[in-house]
N, C-alpha and C. Protein backbone atom coordinates (compact mmCIF):
# COMPACT_ATOMS: atom_id res chain seq x y z
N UNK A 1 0.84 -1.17 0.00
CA UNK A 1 0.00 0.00 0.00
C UNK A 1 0.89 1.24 0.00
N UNK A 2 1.03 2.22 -0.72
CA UNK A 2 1.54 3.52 -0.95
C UNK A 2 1.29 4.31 0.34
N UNK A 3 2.22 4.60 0.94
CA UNK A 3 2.27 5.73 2.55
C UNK A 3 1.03 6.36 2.41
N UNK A 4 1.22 7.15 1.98
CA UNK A 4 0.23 8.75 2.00
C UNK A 4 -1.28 7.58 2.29
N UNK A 5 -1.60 6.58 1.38
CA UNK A 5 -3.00 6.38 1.93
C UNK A 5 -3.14 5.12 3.05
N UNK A 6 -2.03 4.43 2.89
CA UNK A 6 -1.60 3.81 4.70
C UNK A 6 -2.09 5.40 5.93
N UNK A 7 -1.28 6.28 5.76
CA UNK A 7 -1.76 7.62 6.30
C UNK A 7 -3.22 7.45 6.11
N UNK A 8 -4.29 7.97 5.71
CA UNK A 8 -5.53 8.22 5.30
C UNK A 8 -6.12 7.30 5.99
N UNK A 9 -5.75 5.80 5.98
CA UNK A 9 -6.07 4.76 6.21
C UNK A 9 -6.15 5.52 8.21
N UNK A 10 -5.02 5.66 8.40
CA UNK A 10 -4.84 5.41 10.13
C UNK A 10 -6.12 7.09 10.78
N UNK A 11 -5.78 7.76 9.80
CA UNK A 11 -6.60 9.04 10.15
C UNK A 11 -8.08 9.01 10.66
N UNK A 12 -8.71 8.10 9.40
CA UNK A 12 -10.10 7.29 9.94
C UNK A 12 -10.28 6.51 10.96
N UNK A 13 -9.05 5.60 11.97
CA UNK A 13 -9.01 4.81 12.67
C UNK A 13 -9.26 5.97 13.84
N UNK A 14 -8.11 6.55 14.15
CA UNK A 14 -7.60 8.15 14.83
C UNK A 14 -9.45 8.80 14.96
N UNK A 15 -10.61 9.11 13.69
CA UNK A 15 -11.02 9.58 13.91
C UNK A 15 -12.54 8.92 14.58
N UNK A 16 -12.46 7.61 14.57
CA UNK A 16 -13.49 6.75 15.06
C UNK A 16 -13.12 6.36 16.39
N UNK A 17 -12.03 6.94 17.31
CA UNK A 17 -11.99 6.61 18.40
C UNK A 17 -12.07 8.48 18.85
N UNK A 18 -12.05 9.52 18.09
CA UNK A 18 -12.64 10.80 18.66
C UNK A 18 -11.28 11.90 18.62
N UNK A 19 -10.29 10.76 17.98
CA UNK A 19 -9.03 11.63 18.04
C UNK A 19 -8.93 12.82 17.17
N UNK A 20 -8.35 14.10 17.46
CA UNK A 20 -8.93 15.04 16.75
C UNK A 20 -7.33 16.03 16.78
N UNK A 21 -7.39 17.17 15.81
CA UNK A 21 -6.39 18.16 15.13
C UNK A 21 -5.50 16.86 14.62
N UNK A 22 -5.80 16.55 13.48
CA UNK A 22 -5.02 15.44 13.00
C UNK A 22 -3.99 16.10 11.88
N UNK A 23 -2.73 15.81 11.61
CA UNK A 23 -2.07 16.16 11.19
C UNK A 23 -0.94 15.21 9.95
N UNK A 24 -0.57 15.10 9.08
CA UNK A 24 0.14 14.27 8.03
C UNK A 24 1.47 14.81 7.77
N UNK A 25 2.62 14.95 8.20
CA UNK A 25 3.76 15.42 7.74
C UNK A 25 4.44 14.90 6.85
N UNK A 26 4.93 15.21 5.71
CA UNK A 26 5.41 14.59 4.51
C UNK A 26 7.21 14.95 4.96
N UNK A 27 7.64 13.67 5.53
CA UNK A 27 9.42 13.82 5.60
C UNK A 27 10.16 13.25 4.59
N UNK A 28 9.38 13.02 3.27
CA UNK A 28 10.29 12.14 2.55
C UNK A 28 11.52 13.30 1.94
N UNK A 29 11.10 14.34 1.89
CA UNK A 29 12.47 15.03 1.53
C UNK A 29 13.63 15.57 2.43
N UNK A 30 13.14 15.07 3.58
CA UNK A 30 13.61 15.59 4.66
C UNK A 30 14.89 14.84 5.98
N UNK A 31 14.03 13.54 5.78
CA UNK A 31 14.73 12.69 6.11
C UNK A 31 14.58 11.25 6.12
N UNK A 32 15.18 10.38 6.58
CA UNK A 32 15.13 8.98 6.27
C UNK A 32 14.50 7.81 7.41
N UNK A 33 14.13 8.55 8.43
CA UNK A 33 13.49 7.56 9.69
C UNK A 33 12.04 7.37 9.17
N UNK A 34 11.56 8.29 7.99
CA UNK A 34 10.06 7.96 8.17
C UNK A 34 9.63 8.69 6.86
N UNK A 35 9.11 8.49 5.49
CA UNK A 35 8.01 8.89 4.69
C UNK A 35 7.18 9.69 5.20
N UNK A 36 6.27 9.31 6.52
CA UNK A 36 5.64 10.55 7.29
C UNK A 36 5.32 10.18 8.35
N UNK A 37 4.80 11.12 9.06
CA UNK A 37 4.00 11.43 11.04
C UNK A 37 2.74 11.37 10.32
N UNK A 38 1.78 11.01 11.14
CA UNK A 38 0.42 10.89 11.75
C UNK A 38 0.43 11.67 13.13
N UNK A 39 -0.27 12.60 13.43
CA UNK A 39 0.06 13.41 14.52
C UNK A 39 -1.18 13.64 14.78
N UNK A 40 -2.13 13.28 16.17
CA UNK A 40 -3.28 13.42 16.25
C UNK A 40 -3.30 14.01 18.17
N UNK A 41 -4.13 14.31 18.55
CA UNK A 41 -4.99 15.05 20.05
C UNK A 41 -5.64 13.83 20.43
N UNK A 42 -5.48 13.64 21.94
CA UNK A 42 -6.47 12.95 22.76
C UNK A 42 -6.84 13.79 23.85
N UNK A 43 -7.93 13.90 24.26
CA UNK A 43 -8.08 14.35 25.71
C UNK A 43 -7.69 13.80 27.22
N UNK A 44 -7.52 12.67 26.96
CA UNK A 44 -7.09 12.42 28.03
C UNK A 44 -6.27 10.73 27.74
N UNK A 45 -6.08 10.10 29.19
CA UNK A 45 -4.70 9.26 29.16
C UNK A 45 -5.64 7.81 28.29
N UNK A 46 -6.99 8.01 28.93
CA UNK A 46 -8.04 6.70 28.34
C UNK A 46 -8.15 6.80 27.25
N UNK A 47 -8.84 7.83 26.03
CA UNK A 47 -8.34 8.21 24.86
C UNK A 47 -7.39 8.10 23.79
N UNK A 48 -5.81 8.30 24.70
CA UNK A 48 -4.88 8.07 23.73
C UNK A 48 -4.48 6.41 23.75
N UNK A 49 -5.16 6.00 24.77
CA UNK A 49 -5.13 4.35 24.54
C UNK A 49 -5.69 3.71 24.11
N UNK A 50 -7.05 4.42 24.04
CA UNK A 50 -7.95 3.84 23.01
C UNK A 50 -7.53 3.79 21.44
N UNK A 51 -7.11 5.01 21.08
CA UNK A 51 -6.50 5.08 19.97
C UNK A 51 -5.73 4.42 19.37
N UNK A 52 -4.53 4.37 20.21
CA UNK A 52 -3.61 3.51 19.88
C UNK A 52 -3.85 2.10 19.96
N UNK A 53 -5.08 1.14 20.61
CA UNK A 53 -5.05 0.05 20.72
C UNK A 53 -5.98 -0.16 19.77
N UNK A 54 -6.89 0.89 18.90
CA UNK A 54 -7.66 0.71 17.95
C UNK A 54 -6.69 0.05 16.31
N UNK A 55 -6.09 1.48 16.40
CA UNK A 55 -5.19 1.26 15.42
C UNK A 55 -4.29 0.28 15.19
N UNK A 56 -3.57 -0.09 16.35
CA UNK A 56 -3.04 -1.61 16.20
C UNK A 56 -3.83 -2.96 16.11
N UNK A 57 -5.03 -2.73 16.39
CA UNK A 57 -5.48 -3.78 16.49
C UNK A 57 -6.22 -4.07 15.05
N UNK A 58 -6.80 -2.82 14.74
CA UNK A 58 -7.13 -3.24 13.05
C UNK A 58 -6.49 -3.36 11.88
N UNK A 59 -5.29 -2.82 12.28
CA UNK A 59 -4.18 -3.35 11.59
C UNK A 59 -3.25 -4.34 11.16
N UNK A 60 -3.25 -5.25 13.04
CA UNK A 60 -3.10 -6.52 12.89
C UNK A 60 -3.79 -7.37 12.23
N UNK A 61 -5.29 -6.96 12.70
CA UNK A 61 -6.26 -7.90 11.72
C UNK A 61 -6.06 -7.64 10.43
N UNK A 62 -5.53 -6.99 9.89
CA UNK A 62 -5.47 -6.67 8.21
C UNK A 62 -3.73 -7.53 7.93
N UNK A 63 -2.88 -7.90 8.94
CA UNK A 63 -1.77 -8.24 8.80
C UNK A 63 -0.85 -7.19 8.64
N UNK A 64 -1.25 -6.45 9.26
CA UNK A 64 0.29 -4.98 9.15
C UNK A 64 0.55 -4.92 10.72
N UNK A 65 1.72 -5.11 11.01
CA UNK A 65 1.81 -5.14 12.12
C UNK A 65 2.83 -3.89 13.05
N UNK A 66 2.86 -3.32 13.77
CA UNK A 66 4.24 -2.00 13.52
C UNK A 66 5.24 -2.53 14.18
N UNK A 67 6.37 -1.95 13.73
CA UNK A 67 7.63 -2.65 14.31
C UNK A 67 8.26 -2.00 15.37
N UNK A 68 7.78 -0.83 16.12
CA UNK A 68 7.76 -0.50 17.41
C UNK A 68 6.62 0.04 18.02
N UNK A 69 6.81 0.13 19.61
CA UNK A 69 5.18 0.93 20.04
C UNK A 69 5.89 1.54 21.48
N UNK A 70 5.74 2.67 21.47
CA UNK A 70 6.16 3.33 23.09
C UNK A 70 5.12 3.84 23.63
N UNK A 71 5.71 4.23 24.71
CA UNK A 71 4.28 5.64 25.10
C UNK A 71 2.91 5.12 26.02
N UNK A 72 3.25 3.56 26.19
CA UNK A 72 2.27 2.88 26.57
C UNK A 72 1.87 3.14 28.38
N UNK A 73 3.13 3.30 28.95
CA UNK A 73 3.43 3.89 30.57
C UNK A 73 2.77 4.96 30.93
N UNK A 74 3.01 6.05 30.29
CA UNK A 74 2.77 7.13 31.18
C UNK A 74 1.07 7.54 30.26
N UNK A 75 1.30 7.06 28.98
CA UNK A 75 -0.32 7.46 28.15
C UNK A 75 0.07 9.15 27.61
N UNK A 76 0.89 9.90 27.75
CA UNK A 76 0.96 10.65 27.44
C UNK A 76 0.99 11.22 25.95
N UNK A 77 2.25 10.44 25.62
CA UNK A 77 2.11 10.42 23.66
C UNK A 77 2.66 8.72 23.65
N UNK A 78 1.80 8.27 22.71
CA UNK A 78 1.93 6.69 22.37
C UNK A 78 2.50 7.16 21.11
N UNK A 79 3.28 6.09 20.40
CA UNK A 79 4.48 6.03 19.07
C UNK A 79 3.67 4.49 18.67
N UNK A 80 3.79 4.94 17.31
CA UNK A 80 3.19 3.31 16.74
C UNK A 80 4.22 3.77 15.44
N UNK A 81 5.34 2.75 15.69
CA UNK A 81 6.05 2.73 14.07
C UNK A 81 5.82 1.49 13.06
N UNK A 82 5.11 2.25 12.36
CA UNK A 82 5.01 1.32 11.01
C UNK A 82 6.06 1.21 9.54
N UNK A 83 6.95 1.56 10.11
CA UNK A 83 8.58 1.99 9.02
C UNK A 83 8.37 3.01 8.36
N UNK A 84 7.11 3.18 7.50
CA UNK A 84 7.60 4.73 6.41
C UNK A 84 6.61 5.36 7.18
N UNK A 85 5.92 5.07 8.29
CA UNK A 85 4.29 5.85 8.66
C UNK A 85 4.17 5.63 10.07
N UNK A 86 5.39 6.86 11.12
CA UNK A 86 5.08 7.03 11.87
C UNK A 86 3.70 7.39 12.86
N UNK A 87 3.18 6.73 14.07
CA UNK A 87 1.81 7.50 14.42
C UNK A 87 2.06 8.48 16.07
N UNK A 88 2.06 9.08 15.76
CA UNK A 88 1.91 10.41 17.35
C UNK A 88 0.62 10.37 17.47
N UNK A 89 0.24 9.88 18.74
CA UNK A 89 -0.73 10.23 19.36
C UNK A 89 -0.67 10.92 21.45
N UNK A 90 -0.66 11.77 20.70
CA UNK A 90 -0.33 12.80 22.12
C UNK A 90 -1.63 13.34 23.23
N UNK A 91 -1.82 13.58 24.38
CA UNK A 91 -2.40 14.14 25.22
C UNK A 91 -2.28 15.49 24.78
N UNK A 92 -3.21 16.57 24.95
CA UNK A 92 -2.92 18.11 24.20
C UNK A 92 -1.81 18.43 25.22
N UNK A 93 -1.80 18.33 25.97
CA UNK A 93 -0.70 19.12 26.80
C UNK A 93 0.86 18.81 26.56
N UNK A 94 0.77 17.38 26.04
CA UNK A 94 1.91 16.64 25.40
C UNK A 94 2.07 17.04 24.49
N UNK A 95 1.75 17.24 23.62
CA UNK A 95 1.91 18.05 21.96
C UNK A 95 2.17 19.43 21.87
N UNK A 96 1.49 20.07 22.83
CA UNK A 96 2.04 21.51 23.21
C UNK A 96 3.16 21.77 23.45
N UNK A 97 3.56 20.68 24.39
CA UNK A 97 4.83 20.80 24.82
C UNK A 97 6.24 20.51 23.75
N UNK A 98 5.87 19.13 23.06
CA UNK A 98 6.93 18.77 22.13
C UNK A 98 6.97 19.29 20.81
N UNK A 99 5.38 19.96 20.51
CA UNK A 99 5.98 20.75 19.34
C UNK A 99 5.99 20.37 18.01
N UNK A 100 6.19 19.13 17.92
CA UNK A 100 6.67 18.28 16.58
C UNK A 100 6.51 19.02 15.17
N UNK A 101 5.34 19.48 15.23
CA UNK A 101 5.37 20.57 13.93
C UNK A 101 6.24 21.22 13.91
N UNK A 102 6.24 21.93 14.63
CA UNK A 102 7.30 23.28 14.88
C UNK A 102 8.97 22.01 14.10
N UNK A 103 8.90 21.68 15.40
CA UNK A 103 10.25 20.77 15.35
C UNK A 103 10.70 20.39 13.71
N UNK A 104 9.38 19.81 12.88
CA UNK A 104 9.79 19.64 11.55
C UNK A 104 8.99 20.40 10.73
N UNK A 105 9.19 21.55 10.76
CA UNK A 105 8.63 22.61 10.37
C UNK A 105 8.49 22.99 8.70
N UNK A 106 10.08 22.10 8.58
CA UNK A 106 10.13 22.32 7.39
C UNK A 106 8.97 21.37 6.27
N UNK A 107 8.69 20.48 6.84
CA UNK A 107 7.78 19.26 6.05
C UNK A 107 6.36 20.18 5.54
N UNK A 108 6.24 19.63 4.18
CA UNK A 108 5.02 19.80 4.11
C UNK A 108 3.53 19.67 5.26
N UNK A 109 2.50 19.68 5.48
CA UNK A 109 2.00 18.97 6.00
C UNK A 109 0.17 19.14 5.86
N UNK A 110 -0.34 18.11 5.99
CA UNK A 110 -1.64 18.23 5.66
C UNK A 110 -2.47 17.63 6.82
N UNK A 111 -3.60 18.55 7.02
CA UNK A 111 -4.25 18.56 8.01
C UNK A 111 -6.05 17.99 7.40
N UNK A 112 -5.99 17.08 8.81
CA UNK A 112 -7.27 16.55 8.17
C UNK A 112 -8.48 16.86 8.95
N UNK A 113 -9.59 17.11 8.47
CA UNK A 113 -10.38 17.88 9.03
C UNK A 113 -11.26 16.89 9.96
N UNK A 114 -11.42 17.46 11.16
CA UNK A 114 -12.40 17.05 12.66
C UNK A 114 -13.18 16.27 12.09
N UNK A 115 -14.04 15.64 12.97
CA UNK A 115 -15.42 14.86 12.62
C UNK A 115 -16.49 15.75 13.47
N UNK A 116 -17.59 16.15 12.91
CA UNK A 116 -18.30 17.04 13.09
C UNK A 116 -18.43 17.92 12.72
């Protein structure tokens, strides 16, 4: 499956568990850890676990499996690496803080619009 709609793919997952300011950063010109971020908002620590256990889990069932996962301890920002299609899923206060846009500022990036 081609990144960008692997991306698209996880955005709908992201947005059926309520996750919201969703974000797509395009690093392929940028650098080599990742094709792109998935960068999404949870409200709280239950939320970003929901998320993240959504997304892995329908993924597994499809046979894609990611080849790392952090973030699971504190719930703050969970990491789901899928090799070219990083996923950030942050607490707002966590994302405020780290920035990541900012941080790769230079990337294109496309924003996908709320549900509602």
């Amino acid at each position: 499956m081609d990144s960008l709609k692997f991306c698209y793919k996880i955005t709908e997952l992201i947005k059926s568990k309520k996750g919201y300011d969703i974000r797509i950063l395009d690093l392929r010109k940028l650098s080599s850890i990742a094709d792109y971020f998935v960068i999404c908002s949870a409200d709280s620590e239950r939320q970003v676990k929901a998320i993240a256990d959504e997304i892995d889990r329908k993924l597994t069932e499809q046979g894609i499996k990611n080849s790392h996962k952090e973030g699971y301890e504190a719930l703050n920002w969970v990491l789901l690496d899928y090799f070219d299609v990083v996923v950030h899923i942050f607490r707002v206060e966590a994302r405020n803080y780290y920035n990541l846009e900012r941080l790769w500022g230079d990337a294109p990036a496309i924003t996908i619009k709320d549900n509602g």
